[in-house]
Protein backbone atom coordinates (compact mmCIF):
# COMPACT_ATOMS: atom_id res chain seq x y z
CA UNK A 1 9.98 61.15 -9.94
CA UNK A 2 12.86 62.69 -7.69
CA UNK A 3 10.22 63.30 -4.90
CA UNK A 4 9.39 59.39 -5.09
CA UNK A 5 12.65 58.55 -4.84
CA UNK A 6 12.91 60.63 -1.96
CA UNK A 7 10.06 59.05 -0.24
CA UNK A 8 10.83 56.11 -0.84
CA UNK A 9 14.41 56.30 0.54
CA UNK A 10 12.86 58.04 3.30
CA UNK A 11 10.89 55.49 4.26
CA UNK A 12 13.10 52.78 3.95
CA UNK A 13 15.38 54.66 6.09
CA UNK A 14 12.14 54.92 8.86
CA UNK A 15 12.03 50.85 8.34
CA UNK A 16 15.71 50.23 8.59
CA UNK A 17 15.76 52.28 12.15
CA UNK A 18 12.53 50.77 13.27
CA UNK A 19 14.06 47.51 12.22
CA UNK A 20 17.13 47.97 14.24
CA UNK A 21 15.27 49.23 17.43
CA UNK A 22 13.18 46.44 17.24
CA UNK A 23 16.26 44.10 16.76
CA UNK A 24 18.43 45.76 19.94
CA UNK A 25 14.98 45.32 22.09
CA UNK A 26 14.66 41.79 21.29
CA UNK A 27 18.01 40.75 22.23
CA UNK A 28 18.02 43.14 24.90
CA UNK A 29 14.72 40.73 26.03
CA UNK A 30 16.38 37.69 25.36
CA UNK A 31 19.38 38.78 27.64
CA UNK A 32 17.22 40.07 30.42
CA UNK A 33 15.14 36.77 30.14
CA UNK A 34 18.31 34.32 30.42
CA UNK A 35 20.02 36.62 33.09
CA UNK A 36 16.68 36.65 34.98
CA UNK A 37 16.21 32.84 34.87
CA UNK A 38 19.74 32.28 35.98
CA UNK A 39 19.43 34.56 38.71
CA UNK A 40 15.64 33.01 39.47
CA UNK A 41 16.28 31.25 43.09
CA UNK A 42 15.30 28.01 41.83
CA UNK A 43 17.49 27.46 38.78
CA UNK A 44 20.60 28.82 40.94
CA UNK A 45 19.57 26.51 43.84
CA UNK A 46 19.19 23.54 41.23
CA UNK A 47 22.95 24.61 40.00
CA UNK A 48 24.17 24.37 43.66
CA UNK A 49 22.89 21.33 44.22
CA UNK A 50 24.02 19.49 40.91
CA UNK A 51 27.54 20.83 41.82
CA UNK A 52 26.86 19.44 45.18
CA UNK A 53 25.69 16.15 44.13
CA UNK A 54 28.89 15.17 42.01
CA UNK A 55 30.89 15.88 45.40
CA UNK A 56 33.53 12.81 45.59
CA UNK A 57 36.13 12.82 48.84
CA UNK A 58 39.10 13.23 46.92
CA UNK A 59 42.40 11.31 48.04
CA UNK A 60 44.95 13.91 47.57
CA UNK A 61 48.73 13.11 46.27
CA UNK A 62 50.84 15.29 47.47
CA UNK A 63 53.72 15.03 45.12
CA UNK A 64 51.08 15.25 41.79
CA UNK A 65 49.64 18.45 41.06
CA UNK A 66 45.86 18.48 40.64
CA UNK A 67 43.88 17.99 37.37
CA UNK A 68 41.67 21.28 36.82
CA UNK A 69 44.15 23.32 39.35
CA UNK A 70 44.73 26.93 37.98
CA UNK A 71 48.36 25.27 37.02
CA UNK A 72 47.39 22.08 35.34
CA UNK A 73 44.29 22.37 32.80
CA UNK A 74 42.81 19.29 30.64
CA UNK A 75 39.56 19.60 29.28
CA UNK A 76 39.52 16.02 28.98
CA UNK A 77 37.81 14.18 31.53
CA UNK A 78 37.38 11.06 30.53
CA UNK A 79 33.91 9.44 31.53
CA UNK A 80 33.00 9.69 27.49
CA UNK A 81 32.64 12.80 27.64
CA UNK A 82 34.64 16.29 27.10
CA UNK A 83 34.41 18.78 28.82
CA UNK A 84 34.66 22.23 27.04
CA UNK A 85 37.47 25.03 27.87
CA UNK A 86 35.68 28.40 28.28
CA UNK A 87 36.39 30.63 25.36
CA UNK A 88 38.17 28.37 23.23
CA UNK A 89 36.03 27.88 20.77
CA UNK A 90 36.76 25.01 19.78
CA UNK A 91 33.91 22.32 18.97
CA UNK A 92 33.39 18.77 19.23
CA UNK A 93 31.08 15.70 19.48
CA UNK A 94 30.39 14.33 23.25
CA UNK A 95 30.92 17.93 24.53
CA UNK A 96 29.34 18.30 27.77
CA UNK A 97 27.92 22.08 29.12
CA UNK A 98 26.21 22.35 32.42
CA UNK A 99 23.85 24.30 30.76
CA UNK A 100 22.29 25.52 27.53
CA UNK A 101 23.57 28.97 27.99
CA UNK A 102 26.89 27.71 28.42
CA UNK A 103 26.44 25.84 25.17
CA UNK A 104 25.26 29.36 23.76
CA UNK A 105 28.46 31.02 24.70
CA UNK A 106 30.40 28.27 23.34
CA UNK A 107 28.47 29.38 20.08
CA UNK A 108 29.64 32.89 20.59
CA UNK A 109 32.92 32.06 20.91
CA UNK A 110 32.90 29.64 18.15
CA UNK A 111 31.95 32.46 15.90
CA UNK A 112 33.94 35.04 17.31
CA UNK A 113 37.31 32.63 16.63
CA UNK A 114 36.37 31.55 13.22
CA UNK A 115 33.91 33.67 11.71
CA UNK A 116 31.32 31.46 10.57
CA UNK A 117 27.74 32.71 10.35
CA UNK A 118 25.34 30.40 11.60
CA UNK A 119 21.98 30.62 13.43
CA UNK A 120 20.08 29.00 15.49
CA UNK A 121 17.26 26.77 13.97
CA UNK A 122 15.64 25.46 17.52
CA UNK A 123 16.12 26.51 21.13
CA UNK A 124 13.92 24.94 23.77
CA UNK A 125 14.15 24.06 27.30
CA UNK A 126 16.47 20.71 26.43
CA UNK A 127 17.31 21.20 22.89
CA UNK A 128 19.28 23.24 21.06
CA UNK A 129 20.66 23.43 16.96
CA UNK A 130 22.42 25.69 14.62
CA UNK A 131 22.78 25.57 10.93
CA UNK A 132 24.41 27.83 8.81
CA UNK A 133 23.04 31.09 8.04
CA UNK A 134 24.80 32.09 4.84
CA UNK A 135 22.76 31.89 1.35
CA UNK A 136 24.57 29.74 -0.87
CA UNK A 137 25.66 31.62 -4.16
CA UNK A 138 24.11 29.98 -7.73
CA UNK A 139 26.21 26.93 -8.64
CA UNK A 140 27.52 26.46 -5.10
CA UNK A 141 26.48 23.46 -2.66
CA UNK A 142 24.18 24.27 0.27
CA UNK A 143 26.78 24.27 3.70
CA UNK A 144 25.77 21.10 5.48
CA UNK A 145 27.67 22.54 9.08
CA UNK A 146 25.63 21.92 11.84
CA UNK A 147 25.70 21.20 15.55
CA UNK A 148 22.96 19.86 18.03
CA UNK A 149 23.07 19.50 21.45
CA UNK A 150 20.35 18.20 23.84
CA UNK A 151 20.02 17.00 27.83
CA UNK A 152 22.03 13.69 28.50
CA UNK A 153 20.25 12.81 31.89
CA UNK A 154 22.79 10.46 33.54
CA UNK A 155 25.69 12.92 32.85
CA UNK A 156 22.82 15.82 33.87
CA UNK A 157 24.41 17.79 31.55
CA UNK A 158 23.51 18.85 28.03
CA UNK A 159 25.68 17.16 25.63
CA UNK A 160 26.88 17.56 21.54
CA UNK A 161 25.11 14.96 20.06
CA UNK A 162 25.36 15.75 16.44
CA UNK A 163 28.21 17.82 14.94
CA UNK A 164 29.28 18.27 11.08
CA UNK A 165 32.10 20.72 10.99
CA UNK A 166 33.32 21.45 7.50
CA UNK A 167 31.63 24.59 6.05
CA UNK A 168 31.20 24.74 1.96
CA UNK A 169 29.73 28.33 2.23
CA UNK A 170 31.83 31.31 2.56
CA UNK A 171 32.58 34.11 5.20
CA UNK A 172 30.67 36.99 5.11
CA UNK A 173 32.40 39.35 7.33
CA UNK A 174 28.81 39.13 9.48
CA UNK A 175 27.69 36.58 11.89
CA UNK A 176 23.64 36.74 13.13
CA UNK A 177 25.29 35.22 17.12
CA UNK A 178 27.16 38.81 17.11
CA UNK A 179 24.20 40.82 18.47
CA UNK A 180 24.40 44.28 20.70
CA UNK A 181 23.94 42.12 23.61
CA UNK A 182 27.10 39.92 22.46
CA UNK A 183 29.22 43.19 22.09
CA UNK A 184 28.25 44.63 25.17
CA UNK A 185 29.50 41.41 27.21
CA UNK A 186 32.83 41.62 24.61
CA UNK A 187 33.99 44.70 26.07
CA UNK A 188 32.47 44.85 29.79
CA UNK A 189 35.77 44.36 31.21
CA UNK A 190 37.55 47.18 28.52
CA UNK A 191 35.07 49.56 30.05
CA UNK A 192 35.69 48.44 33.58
CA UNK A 193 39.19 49.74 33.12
CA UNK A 194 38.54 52.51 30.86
CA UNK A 195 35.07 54.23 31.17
CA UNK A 196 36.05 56.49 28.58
CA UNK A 197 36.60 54.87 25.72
CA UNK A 198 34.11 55.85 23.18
CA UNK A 199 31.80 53.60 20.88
CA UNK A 200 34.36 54.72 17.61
CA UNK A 201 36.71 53.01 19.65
CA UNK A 202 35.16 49.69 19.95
CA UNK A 203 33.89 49.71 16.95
CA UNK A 204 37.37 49.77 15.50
CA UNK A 205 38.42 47.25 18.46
CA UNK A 206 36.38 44.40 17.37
CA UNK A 207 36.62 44.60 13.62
CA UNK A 208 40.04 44.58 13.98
CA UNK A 209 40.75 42.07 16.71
CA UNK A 210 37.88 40.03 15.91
CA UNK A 211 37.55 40.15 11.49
CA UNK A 212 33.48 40.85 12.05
CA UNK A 213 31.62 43.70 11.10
CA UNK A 214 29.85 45.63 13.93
CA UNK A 215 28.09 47.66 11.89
CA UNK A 216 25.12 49.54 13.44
CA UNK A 217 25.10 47.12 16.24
CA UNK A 218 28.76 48.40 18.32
CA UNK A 219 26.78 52.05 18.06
CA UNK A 220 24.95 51.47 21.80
CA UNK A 221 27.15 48.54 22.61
CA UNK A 222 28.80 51.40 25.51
CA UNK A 223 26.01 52.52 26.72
CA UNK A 224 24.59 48.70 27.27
CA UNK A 225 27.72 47.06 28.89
CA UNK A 226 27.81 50.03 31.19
CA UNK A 227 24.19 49.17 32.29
CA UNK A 228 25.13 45.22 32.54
CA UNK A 229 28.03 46.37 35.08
CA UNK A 230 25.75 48.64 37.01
CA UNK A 231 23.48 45.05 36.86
CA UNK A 232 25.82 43.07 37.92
CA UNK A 233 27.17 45.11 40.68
CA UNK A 234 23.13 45.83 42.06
CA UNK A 235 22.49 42.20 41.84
CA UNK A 236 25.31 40.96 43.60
CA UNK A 237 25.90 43.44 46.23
CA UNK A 238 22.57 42.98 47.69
CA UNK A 239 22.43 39.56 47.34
CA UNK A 240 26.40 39.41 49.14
CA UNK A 241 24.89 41.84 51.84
CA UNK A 242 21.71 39.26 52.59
CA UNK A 243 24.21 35.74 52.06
CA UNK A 244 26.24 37.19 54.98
CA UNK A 245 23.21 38.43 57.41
CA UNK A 246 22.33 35.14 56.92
CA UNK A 247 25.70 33.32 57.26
CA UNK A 248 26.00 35.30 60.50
CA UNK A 249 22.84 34.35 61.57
CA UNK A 250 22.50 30.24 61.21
CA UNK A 251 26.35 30.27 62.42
CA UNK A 252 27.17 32.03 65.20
CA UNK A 253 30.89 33.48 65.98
CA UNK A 254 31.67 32.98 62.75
CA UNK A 255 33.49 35.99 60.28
CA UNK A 256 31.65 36.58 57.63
CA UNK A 257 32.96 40.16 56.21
CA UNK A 258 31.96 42.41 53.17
CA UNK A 259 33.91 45.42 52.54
CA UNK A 260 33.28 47.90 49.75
CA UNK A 261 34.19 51.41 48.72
CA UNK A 262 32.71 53.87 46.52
CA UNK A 263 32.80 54.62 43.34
CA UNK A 264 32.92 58.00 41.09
CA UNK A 265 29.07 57.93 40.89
CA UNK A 266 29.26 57.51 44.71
CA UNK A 267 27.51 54.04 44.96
CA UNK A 268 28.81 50.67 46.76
CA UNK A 269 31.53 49.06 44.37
CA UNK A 270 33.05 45.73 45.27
CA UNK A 271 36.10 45.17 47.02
CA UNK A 272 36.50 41.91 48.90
CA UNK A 273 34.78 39.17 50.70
CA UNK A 274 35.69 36.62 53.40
CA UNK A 275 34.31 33.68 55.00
CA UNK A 276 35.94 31.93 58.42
CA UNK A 277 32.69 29.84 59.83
CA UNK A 278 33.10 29.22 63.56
CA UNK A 279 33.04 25.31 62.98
CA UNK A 280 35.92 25.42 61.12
CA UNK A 281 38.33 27.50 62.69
CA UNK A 282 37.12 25.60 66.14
CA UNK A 283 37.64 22.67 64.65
CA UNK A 284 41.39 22.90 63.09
CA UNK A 285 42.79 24.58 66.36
CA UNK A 286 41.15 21.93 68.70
CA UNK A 287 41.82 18.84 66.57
CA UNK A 288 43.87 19.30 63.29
CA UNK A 289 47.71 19.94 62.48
CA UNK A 290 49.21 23.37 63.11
CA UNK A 291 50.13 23.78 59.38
CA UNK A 292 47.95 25.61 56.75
CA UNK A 293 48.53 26.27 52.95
CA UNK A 294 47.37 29.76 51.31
CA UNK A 295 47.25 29.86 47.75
CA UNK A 296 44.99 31.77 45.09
CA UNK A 297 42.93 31.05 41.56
CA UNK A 298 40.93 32.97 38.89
CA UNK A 299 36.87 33.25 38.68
CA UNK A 300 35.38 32.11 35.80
CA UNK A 301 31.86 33.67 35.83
CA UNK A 302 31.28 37.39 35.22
CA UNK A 303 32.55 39.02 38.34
CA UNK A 304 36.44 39.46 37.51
CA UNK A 305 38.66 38.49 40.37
CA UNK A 306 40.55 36.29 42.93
CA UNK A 307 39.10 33.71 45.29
CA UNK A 308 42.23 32.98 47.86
CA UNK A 309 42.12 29.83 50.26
CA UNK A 310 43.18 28.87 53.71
CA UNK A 311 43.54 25.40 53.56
CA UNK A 312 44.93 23.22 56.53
CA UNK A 313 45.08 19.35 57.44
CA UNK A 314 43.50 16.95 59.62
CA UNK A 315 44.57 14.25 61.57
CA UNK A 316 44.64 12.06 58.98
CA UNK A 317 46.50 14.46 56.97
CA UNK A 318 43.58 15.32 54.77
CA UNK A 319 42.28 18.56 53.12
CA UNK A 320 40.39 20.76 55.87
CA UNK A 321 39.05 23.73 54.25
CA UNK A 322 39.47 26.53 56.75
CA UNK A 323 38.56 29.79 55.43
CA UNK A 324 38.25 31.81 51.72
CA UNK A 325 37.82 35.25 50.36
CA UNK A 326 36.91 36.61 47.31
CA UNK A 327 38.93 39.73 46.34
CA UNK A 328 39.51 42.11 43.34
CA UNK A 329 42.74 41.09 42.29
CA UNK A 330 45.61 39.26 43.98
CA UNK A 331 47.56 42.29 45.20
CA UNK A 332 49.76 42.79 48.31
CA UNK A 333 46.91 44.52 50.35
CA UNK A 334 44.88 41.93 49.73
CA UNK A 335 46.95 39.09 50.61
CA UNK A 336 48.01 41.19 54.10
CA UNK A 337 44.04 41.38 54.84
CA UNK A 338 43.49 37.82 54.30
CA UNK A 339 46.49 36.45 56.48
CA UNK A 340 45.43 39.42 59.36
CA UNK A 341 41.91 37.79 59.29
CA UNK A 342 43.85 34.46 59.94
CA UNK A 343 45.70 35.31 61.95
CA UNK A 344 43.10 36.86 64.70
CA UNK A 345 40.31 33.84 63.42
CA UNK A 346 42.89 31.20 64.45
CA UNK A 347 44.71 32.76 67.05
CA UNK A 348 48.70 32.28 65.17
CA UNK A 349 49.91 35.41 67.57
CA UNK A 350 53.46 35.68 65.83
CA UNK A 351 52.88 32.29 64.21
CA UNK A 352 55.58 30.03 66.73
CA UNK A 353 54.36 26.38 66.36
CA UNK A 354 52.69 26.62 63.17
CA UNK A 355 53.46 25.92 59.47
CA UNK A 356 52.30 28.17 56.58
CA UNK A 357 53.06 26.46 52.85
CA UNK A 358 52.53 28.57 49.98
CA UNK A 359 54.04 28.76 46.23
CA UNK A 360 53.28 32.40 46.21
CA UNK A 361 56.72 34.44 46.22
CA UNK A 362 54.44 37.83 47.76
CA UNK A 363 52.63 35.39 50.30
CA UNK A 364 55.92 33.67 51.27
CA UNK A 365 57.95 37.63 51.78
CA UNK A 366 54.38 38.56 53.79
CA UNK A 367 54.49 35.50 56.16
CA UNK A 368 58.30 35.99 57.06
CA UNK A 369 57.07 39.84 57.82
CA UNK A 370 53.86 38.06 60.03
CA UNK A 371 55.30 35.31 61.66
CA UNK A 372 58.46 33.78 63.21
CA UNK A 373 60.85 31.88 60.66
CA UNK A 374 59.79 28.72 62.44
CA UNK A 375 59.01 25.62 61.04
CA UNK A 376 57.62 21.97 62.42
CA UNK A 377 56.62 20.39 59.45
CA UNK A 378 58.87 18.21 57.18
CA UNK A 379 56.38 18.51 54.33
CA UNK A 380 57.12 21.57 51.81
CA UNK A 381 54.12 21.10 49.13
CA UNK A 382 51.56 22.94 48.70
CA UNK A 383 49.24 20.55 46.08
CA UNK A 384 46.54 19.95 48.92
CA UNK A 385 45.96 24.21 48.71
CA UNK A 386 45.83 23.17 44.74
CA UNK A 387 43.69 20.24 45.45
CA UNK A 388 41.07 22.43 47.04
CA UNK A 389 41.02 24.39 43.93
CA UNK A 390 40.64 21.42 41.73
CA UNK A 391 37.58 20.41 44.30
CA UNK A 392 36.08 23.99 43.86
CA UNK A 393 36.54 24.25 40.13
CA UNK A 394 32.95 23.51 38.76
CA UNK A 395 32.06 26.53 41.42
CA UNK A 396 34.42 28.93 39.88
CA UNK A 397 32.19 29.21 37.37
CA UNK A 398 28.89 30.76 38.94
CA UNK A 399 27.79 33.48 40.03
CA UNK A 400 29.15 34.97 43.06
CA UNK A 401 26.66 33.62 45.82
CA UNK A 402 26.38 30.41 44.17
CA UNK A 403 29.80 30.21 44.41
CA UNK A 404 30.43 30.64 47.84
CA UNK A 405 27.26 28.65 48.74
CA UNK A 406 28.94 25.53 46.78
CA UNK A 407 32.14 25.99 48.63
CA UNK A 408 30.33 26.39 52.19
CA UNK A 409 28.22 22.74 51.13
CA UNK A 410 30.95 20.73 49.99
CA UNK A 411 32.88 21.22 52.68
CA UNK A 412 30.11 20.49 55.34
CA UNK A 413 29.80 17.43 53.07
CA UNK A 414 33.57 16.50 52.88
CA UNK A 415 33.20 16.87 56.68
CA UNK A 416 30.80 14.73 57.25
CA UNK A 417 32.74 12.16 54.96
CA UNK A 418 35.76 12.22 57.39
CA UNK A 419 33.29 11.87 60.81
CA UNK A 420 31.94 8.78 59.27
CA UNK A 421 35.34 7.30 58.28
CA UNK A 422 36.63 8.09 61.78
CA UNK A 423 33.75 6.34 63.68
CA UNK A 424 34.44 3.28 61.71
CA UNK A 425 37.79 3.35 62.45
CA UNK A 426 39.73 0.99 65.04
CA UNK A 427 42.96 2.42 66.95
CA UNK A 428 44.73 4.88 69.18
CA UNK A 429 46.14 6.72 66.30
CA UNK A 430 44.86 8.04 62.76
CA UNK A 431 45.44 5.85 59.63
CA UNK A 432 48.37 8.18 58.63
CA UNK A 433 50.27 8.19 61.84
CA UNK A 434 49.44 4.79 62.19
CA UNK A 435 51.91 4.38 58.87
CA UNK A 436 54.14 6.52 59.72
CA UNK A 437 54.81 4.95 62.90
CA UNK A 438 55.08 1.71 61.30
CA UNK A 439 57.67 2.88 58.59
CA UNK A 440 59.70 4.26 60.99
CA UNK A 441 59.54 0.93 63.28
CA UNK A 442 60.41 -0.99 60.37
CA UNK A 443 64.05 1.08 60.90
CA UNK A 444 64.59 0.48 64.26
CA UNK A 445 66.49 -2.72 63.14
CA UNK A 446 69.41 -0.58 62.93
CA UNK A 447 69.41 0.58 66.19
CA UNK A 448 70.53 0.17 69.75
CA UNK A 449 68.86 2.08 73.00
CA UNK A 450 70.63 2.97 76.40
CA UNK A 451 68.62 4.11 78.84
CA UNK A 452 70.19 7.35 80.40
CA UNK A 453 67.47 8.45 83.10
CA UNK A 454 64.09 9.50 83.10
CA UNK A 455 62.66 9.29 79.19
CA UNK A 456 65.24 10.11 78.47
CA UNK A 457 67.94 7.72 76.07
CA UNK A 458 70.87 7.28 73.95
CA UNK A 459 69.88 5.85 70.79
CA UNK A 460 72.90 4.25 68.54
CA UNK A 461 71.99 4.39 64.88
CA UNK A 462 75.18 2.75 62.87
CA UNK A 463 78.21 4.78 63.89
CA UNK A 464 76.12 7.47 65.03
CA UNK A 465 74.58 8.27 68.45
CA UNK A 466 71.55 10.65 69.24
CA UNK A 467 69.93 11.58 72.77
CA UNK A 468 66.28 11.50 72.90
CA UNK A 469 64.15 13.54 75.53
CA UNK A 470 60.84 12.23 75.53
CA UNK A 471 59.23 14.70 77.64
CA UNK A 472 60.60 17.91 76.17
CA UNK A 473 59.96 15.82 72.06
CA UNK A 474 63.71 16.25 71.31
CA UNK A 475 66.37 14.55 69.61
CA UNK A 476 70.02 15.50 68.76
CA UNK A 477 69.41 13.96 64.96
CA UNK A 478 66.91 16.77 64.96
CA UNK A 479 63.97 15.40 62.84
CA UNK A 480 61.22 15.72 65.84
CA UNK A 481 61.76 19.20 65.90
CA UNK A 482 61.86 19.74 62.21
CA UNK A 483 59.29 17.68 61.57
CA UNK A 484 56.98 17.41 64.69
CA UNK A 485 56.67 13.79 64.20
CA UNK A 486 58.99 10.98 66.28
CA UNK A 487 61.42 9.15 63.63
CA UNK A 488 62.89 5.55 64.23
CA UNK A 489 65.08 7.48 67.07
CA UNK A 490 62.29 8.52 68.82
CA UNK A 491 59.89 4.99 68.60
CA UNK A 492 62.70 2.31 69.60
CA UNK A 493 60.89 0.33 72.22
């Protein structure tokens, strides 16, 4: 009797192993086969595009900071529907995802807030539902929560359709979304920093930050997020090496820069990445205004870091994307890089003539250590840097490449935009100076002119007087210096 006892605990314990392997391969699988199809060149060119597709030329306000700017988030945007904020958690009907597996980490984090167990009762290509998973005890009501989401094809986004939140059924302490896989991803970033911390450790970590059991499944959770960052890295470094061959190639004296150091195991980690195409930097030191803003915002997909912006104005006083880099973190050495590549890209020299805006305390202390404490701008915001963000936000969100390649098509697009605009329109000057001038004329009621020589006047304003050099762009109320634009002094006929 002992001896079957024995057995039979023996081979249960056999079965409970072979069950677990089996379990850890199949969401190892279903991890490989989602990263794989995201990473498959047609899905991530389809992403690129529908980012591309919803590009609008924005009007930008400079006195209103942007909606969806790394200092103003809504996830509300109107257009019935919601959008959802990434790792919320929080649920709700006419949610919108730009894909399914962005509806399946919603899921996650749903769980991983609340502590619900629920599964998934379909998945397909367009479709997805979850139910919950708990057995309900004898007496007790089956838990009618439940959430489906499918493909809304005029939003071209898949959308919550169907959502019954209240639960009747009670928490377990176990959730079926909080696989190996799910673990792994949890702690990716704790391992970035700490390569040492052992399984115990994490273990203890997410039981007691996040009121699940791990059980069995934190055991190899280490060992797997340490082969999704050796992934990631593989994938995107050689991928980041071929985007710029290729950037360098179809664009020619353009800076396109990758720069890497190594790690403990000696291979290529990530350090930064910048782009300056040659039809940019051309462009805004032929045609634009000498002022620039540099500011800086978080990624949102799974490589942690900065992406930091160059961006200047046109005639017209628009946004003109100029150049952008993707760095590590937003640290001193990486802001001095970034303003040395501008500096050589768009030939500042000590920076006399131009304008730099930027709400960045360390990017403000770096320029007066650049550059000359000059200024010919009267205009001290920086929202059009923040407006770019806003522009770039849905990119934020993918991975690397696809990033960058979103960025590099919108602004060909928002280019193109402003050429067409131009052609169409009728006058010496841009719209925007074209107003400005007229403002100011509007103020020349007030004034008086005495010719004094060669362009060169007295111009009575009130009980004050101001001489105006029109060769050298002076005035004695000195606004055309400060501002680099003529004031009602400077346009009296």
């Amino acid at each position: 009797m002992r001896r079957r006892v024995f057995c039979n605990w023996w081979i249960g314990t056999k079965q409970s192993s072979r069950m677990r392997e089996n379990e850890r391969d199949a969401e190892r699988y279903e991890y490989e086969r989602d990263t794989e199809r995201d990473r498959s060149p047609c899905y991530e060119e389809a992403r690129v595009e529908r980012n591309v597709r919803d590009f609008v030329d924005e009007d930008v306000d400079l006195f209103a900071t942007p909606v969806g700017s790394d200092d103003d988030q809504d996830a509300n945007e109107g257009n019935g529907y919601f959008t959802y904020k990434k790792g919320s958690g929080e649920l709700q009907l006419k949610q919108a995802f730009d894909s399914l597996q962005d509806f399946k980490q919603a899921m996650v984090d749903y769980v991983l807030k609340y502590g619900w167990n629920v599964k998934y009762v379909r998945w397909d290509k367009d479709k997805s539902e979850l139910k919950w998973a708990s057995e309900a005890e004898e007496g007790e009501e089956a838990c009618m929560w439940r959430i489906y989401c499918s493909y809304e094809a005029p939003l071209q986004k898949w959308m919550v359709k169907v959502y019954v939140k209240d639960h009747s059924c009670s928490k377990s302490g176990y959730s079926r979304l909080i696989t190996q896989e799910v673990i792994a991803k949890l702690f990716k970033d704790d391992l970035r920093d700490d390569p040492k911390i052992m399984p115990k450790e994490i273990l203890g970590l997410y039981s007691e930050a996040l009121g699940i059991d791990g059980d069995h499944r934190s055991v190899n959770a280490k060992t797997r997020a340490l082969e999704m960052i050796k992934e990631e890295n593989d994938q995107h470094f050689s991928r980041l090496r071929d985007y710029r061959l290729e950037l360098l190639e179809s664009n020619e004296d353009s800076t396109v820069e990758l720069e890497t150091f190594n790690g403990d195991d000696g291979s290529d980690v990530f350090y930064r990445f910048y782009v300056c195409f040659a039809a940019l930097k051309k462009t805004w030191c032929a045609h634009c205004r000498p002022i620039f803003g540099l500011d800086a915002c978080f990624l949102k997909c799974t490589t942690k870091g900065q992406l930091l912006v160059a961006v200047g104005r046109d005639a017209n006083n628009k946004m003109f994307p100029i150049a952008w880099a993707v760095v590590d973190v937003e640290s001193e050495d990486n802001w001095v890089w970034f303003i040395e590549k501008l500096q050589t890209d768009l030939n500042l020299h000590d920076g006399e003539g131009f304008t730099i805006i930027s709400d960045r305390q360390m990017v403000i202390i770096l320029n007066l250590a650049f550059f000359t404490p000059s200024s010919t701008c009267d205009d001290v915001s920086n929202n059009i840097s923040e407006s770019f963000n806003h522009a770039v936000d849905p990119a934020r969100s993918m991975p690397l490449v696809e990033m960058l390649e979103t960025i590099r098509r919108r602004a060909m697009l928002r280019i193109e935009a402003r050429k067409m605009r131009a052609m169409n329109h009728r006058g010496k000057f841009s719209l925007k100076a074209m107003e400005k001038v007229s403002e100011e004329k509007r103020k020349i009621r007030h004034c008086t002119i005495y010719p004094c020589g060669y362009e060169v006047f007295e111009v009575k304003e009130k009980n004050s007087s101001y001489k105006t050099k029109m060769v050298d762009r002076t005035c004695t109320c000195r606004k055309w210096e400060g501002s680099n634009q003529p004031t009602q002094s400077q346009v009296v006929d």
